[in-house]
C-alpha atoms as a PDB file:
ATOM      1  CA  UNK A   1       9.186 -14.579  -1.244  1.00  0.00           C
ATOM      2  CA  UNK A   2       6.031 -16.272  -2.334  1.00  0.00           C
ATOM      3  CA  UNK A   3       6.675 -15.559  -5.343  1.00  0.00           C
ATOM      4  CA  UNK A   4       3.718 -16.105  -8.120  1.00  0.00           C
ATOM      5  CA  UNK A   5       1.654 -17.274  -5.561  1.00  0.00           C
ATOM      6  CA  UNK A   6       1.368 -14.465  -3.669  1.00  0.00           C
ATOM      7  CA  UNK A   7      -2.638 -12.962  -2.892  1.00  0.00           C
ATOM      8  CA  UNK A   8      -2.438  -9.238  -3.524  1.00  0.00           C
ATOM      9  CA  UNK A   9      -3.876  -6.963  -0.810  1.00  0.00           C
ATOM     10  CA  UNK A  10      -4.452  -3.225  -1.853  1.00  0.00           C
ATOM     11  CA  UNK A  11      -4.506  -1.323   1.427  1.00  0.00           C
ATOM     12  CA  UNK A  12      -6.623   2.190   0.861  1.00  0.00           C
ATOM     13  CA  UNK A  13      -6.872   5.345   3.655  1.00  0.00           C
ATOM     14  CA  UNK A  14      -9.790   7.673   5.075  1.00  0.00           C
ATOM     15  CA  UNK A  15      -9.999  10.714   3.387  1.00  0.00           C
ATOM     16  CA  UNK A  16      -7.638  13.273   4.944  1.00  0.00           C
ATOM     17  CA  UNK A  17      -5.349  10.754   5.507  1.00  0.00           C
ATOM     18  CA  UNK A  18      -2.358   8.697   4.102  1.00  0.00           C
ATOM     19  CA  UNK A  19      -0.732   5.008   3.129  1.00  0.00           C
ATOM     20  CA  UNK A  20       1.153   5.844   6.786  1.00  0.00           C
ATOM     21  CA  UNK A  21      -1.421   4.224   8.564  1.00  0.00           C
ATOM     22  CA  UNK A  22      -0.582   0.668   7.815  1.00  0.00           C
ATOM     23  CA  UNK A  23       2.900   1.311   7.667  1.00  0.00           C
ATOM     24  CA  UNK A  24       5.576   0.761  10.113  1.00  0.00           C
ATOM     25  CA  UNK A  25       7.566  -2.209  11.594  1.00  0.00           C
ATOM     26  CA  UNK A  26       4.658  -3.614  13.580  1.00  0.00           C
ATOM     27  CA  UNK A  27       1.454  -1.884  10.853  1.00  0.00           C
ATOM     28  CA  UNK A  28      -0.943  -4.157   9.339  1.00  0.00           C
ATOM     29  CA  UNK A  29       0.988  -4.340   6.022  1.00  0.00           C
ATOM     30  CA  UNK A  30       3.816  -5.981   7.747  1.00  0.00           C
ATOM     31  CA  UNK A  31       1.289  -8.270   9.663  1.00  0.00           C
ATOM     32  CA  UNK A  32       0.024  -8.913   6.106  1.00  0.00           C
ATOM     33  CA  UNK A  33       3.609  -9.590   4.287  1.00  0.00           C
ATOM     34  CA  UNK A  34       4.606 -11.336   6.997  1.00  0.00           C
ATOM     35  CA  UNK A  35       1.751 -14.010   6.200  1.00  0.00           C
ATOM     36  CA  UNK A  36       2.661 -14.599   2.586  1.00  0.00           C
ATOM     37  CA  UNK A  37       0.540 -11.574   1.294  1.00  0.00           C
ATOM     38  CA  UNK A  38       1.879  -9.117  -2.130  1.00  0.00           C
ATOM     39  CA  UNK A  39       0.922  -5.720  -0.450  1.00  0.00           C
ATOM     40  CA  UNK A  40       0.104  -2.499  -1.848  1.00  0.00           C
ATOM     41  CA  UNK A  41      -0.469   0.547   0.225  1.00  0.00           C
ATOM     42  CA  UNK A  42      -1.568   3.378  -1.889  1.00  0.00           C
ATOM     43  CA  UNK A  43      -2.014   7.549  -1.598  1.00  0.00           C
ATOM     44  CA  UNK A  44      -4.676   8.143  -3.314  1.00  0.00           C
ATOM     45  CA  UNK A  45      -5.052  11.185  -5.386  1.00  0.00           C
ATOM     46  CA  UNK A  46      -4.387  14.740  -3.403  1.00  0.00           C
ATOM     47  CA  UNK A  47      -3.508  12.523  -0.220  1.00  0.00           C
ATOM     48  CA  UNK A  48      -0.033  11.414   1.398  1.00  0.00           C
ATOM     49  CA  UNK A  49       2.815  11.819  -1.121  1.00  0.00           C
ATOM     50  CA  UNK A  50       0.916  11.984  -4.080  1.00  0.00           C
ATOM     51  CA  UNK A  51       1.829  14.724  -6.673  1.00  0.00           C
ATOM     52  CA  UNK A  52      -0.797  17.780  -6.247  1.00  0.00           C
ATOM     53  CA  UNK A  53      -2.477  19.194  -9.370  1.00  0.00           C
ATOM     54  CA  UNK A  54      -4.816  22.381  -9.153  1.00  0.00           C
ATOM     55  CA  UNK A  55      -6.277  23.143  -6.311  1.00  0.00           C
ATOM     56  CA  UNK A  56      -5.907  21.071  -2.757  1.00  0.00           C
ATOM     57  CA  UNK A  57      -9.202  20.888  -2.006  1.00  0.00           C
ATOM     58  CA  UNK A  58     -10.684  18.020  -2.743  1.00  0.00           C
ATOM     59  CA  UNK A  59     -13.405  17.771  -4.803  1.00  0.00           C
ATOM     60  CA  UNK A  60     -16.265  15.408  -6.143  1.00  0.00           C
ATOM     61  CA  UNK A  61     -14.272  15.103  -9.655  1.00  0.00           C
ATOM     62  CA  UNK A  62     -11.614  14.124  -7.483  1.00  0.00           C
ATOM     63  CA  UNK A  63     -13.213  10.914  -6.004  1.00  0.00           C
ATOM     64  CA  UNK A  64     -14.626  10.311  -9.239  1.00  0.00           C
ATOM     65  CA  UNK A  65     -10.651   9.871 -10.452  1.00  0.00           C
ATOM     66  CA  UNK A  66      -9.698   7.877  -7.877  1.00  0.00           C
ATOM     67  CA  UNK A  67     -11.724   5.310  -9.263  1.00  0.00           C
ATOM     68  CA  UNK A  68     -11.131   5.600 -13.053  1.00  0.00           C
ATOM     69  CA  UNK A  69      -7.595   7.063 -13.007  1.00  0.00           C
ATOM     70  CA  UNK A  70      -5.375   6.130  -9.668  1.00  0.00           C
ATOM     71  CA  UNK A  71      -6.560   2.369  -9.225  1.00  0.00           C
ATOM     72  CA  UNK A  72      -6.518   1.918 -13.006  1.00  0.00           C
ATOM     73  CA  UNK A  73      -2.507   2.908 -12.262  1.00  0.00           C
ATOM     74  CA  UNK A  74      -2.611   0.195  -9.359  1.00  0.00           C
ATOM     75  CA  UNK A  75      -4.024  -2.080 -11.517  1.00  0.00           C
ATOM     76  CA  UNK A  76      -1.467  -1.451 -13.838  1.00  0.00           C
ATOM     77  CA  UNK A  77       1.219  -1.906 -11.355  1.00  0.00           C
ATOM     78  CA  UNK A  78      -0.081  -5.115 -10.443  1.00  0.00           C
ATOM     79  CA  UNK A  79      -0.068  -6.392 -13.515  1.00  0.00           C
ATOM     80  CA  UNK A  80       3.300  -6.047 -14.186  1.00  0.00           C
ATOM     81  CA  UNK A  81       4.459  -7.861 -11.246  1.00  0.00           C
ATOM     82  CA  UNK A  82       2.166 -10.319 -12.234  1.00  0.00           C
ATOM     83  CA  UNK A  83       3.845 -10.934 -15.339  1.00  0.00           C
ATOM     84  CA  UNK A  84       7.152 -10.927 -13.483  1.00  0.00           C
ATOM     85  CA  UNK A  85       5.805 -13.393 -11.360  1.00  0.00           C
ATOM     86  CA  UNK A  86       6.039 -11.849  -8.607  1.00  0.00           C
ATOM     87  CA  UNK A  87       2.693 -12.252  -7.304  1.00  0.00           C
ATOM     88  CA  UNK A  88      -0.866 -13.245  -8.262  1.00  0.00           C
ATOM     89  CA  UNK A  89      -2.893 -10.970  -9.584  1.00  0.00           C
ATOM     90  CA  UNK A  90      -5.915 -12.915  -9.871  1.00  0.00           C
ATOM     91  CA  UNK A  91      -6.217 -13.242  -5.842  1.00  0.00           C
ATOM     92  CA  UNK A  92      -6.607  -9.135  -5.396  1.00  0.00           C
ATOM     93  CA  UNK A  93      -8.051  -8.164  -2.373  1.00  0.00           C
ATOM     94  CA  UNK A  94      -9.051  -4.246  -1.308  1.00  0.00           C
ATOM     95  CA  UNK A  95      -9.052  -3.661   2.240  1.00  0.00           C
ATOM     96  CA  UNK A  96     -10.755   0.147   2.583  1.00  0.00           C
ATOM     97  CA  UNK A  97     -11.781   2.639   5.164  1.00  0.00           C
ATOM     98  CA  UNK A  98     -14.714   5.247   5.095  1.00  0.00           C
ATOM     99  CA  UNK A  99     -14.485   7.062   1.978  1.00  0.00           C
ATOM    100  CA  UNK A 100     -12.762   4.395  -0.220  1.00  0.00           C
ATOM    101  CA  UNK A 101     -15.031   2.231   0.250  1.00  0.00           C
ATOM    102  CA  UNK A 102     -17.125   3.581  -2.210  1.00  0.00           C
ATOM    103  CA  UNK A 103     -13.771   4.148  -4.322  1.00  0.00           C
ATOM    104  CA  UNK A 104     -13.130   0.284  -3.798  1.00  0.00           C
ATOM    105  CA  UNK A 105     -16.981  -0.514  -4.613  1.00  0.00           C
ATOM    106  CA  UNK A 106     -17.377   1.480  -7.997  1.00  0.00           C
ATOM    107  CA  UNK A 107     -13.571   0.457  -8.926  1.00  0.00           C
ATOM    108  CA  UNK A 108     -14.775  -3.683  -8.388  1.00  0.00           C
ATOM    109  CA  UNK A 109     -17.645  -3.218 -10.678  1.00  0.00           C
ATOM    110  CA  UNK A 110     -15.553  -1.462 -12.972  1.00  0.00           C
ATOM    111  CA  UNK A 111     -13.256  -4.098 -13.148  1.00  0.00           C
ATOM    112  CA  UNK A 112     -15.543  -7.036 -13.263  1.00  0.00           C
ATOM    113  CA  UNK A 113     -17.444  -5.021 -16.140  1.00  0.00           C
ATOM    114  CA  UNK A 114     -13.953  -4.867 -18.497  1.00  0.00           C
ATOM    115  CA  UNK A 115     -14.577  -6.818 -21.749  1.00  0.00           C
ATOM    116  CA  UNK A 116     -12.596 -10.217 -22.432  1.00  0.00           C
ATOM    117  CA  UNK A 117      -9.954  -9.678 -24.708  1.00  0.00           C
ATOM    118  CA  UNK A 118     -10.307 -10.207 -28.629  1.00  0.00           C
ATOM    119  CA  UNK A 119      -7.894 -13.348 -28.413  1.00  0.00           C
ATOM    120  CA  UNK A 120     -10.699 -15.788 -29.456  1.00  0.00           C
ATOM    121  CA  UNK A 121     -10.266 -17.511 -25.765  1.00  0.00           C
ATOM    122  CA  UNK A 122     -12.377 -14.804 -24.390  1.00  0.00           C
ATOM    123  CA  UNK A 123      -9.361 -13.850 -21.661  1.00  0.00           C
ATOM    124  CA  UNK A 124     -10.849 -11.612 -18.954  1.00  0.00           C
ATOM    125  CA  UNK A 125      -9.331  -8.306 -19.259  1.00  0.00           C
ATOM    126  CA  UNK A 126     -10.411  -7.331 -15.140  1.00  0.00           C
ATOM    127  CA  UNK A 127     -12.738  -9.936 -12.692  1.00  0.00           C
ATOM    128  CA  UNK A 128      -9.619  -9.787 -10.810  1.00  0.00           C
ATOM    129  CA  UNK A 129     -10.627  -8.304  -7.396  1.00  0.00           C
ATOM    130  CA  UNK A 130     -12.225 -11.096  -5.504  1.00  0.00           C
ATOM    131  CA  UNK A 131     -12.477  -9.697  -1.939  1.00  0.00           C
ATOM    132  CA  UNK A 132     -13.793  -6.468  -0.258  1.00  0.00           C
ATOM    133  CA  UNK A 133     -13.128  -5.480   3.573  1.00  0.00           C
ATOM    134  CA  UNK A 134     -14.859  -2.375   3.831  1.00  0.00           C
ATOM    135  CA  UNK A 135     -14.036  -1.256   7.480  1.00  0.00           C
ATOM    136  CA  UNK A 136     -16.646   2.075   8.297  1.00  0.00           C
ATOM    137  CA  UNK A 137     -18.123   2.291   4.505  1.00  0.00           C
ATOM    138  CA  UNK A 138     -19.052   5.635   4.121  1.00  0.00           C
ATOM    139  CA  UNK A 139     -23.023   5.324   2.131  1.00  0.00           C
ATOM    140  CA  UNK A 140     -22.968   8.922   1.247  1.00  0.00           C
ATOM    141  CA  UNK A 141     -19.916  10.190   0.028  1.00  0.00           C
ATOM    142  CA  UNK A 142     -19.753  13.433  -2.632  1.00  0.00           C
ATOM    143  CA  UNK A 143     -19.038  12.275  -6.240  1.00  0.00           C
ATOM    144  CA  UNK A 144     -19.536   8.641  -5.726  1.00  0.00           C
ATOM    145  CA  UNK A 145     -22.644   7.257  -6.034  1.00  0.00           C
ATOM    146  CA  UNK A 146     -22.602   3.519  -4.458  1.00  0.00           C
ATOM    147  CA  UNK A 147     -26.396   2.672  -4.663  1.00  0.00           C
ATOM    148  CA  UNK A 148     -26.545   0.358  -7.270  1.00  0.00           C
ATOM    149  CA  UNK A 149     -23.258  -1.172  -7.032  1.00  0.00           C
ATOM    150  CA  UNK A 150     -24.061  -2.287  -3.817  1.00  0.00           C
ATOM    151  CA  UNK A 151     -26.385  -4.453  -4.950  1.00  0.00           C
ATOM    152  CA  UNK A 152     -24.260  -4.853  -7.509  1.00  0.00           C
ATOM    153  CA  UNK A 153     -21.894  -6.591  -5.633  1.00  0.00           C
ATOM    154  CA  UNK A 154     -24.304  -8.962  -4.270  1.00  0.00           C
ATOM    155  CA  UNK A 155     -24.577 -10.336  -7.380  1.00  0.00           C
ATOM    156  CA  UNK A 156     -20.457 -10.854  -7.905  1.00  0.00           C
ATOM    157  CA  UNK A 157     -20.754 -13.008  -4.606  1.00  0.00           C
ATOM    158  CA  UNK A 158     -24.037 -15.103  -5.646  1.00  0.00           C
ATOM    159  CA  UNK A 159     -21.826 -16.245  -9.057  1.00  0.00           C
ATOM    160  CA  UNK A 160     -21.492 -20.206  -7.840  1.00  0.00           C
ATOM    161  CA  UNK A 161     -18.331 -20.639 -10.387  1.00  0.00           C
ATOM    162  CA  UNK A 162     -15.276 -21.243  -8.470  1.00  0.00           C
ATOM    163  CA  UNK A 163     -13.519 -19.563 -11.147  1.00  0.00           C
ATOM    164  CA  UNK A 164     -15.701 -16.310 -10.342  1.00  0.00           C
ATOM    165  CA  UNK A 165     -15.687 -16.104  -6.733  1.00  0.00           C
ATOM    166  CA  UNK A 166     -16.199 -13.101  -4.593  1.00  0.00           C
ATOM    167  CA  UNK A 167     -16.850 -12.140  -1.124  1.00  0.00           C
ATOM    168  CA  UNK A 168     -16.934  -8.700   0.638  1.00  0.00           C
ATOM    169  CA  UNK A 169     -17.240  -8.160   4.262  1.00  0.00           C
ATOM    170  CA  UNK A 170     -18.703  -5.429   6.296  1.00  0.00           C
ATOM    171  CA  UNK A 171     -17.377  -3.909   9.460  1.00  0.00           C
ATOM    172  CA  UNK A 172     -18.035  -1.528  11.681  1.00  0.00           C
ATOM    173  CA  UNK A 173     -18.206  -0.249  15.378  1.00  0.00           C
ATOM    174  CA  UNK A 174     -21.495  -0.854  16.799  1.00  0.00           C
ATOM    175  CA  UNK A 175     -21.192   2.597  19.152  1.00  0.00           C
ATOM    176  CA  UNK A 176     -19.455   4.800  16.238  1.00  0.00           C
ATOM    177  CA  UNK A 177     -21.809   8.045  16.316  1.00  0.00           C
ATOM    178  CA  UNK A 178     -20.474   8.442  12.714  1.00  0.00           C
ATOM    179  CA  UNK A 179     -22.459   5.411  11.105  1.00  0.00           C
ATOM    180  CA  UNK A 180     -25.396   7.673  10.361  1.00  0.00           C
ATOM    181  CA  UNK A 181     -28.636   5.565  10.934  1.00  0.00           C
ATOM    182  CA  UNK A 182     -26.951   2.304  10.811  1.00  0.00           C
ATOM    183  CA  UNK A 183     -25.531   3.185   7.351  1.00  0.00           C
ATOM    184  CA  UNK A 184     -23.000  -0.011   7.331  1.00  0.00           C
ATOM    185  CA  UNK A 185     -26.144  -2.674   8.212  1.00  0.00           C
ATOM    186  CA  UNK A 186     -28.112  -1.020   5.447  1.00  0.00           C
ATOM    187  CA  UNK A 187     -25.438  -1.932   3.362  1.00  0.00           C
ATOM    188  CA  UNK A 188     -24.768  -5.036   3.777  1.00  0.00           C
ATOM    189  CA  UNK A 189     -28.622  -5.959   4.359  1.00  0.00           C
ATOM    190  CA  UNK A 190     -28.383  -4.522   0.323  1.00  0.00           C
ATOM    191  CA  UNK A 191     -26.052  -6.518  -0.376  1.00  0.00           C
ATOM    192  CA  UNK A 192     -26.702  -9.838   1.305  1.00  0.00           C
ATOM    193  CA  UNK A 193     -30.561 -10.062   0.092  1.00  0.00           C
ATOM    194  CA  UNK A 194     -29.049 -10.543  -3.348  1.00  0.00           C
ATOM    195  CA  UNK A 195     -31.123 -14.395  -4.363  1.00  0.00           C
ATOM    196  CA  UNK A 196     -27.849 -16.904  -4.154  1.00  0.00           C
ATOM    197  CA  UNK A 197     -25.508 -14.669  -1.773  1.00  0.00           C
ATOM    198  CA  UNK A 198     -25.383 -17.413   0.816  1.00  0.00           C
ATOM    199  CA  UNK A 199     -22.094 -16.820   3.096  1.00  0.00           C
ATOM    200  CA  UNK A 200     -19.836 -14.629   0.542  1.00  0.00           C
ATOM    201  CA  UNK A 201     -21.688 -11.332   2.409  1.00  0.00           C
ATOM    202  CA  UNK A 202     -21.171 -11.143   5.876  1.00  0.00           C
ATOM    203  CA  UNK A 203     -21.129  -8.296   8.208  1.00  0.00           C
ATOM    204  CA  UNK A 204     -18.585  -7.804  11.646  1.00  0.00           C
ATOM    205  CA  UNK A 205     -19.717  -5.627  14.549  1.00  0.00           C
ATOM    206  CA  UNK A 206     -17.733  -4.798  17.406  1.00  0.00           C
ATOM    207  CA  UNK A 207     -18.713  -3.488  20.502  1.00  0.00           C
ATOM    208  CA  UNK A 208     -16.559   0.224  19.755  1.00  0.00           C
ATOM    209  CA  UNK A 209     -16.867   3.521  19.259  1.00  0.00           C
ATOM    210  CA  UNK A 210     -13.953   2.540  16.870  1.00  0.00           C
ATOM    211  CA  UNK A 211     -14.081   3.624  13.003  1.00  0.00           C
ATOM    212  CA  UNK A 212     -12.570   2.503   9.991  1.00  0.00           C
ATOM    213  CA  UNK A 213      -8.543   1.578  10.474  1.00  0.00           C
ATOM    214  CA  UNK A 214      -9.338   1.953  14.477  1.00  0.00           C
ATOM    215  CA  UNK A 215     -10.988  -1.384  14.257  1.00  0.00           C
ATOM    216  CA  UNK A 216      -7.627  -3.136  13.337  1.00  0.00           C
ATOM    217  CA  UNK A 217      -5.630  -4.292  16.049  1.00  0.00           C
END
């Protein structure tokens, strides 16, 4: 009901799992709709409902995809509500567990990397995504390589243009077994000692075992 107004949240899953998990009368997307957000809970590639081509195991190529192929299509989809004004496509935000993160990582610089358009006003074409929530970021993950970009994305959040902010935020569970070696602080300690970062990097522990989506709610 927002209308043109409306922030977009793009709600991403674990590997192995589904869109379900925010779903539902009382999920997070309807916590998030409720408060005036444009939501967008997607199956990635070889997940959920999505249509299955070749094999079902998922492979590197397969991440690699994800990031050039199925959020390209969300991106699309976006846009066209944006033109419909339906919501505001300049206020994206990716919320994304474990594995995605790195899918939501490489797919930010991607889009903040898209040339203006040729419409002698220098129009961005992407710089669209202006918030990560990386809940559990997976470091290592087959396919995706995330070293760079993290740093990377540092340097999105030191931009001091209103016009070009950015923020990401790490979280994790400070007793999940699964955060190899403190994997999640290395991150953000990556991406926070970026010169000019200030507060737009900020990192959330919790005293859990909990991972990823388990730390909502």
């Amino acid at each position: 009901d927002v209308g043109k107004e409306a922030p977009v949240v793009i709600l991403l899953h674990a590997e192995g799992s589904n869109r379900q998990v925010w779903l539902g009368n009382m999920g997070f997307a309807q916590r998030l709709w409720d408060e005036g957000y444009a939501v967008i809970a997607v199956d990635l590639r070889k997940h959920g409902q999505s249509v299955v081509q070749g094999p079902a195991k998922i492979t590197p190529a397969d991440r690699q995809r994800m990031v050039a192929f199925d959020m390209e299509a969300v991106k699309a989809f976006i846009f066209e509500k944006h033109m419909d004004e339906q919501l505001n496509m300049n206020k994206t935000a990716i919320i994304a567990p474990e594995m995605s993160a790195a899918v939501a990582i490489l797919y930010t610089i991607r889009d903040w990397k898209k040339p203006p358009h040729d419409d002698g006003l220098r129009t961005p074409r992407g710089q669209d995504i202006r918030s990560l929530l990386l809940l559990s970021p997976e470091s290592k993950t087959k396919g995706l390589n995330i070293g760079a970009s993290i740093t990377d994305i540092g340097k999105l959040a030191a931009n001091t243009l209103p016009a070009m902010s950015f923020s990401t935020v790490f979280f994790y569970g400070a007793a999940d077994k699964k955060d190899k070696r403190g994997g999640t602080k290395r991150m953000y300690s990556k991406a926070a000692g970026v010169k000019g970062v200030k507060k737009n990097v900020l990192l959330q522990a919790y005293p859990f075992k909990y991972r990823g989506v388990e730390l909502i709610g």
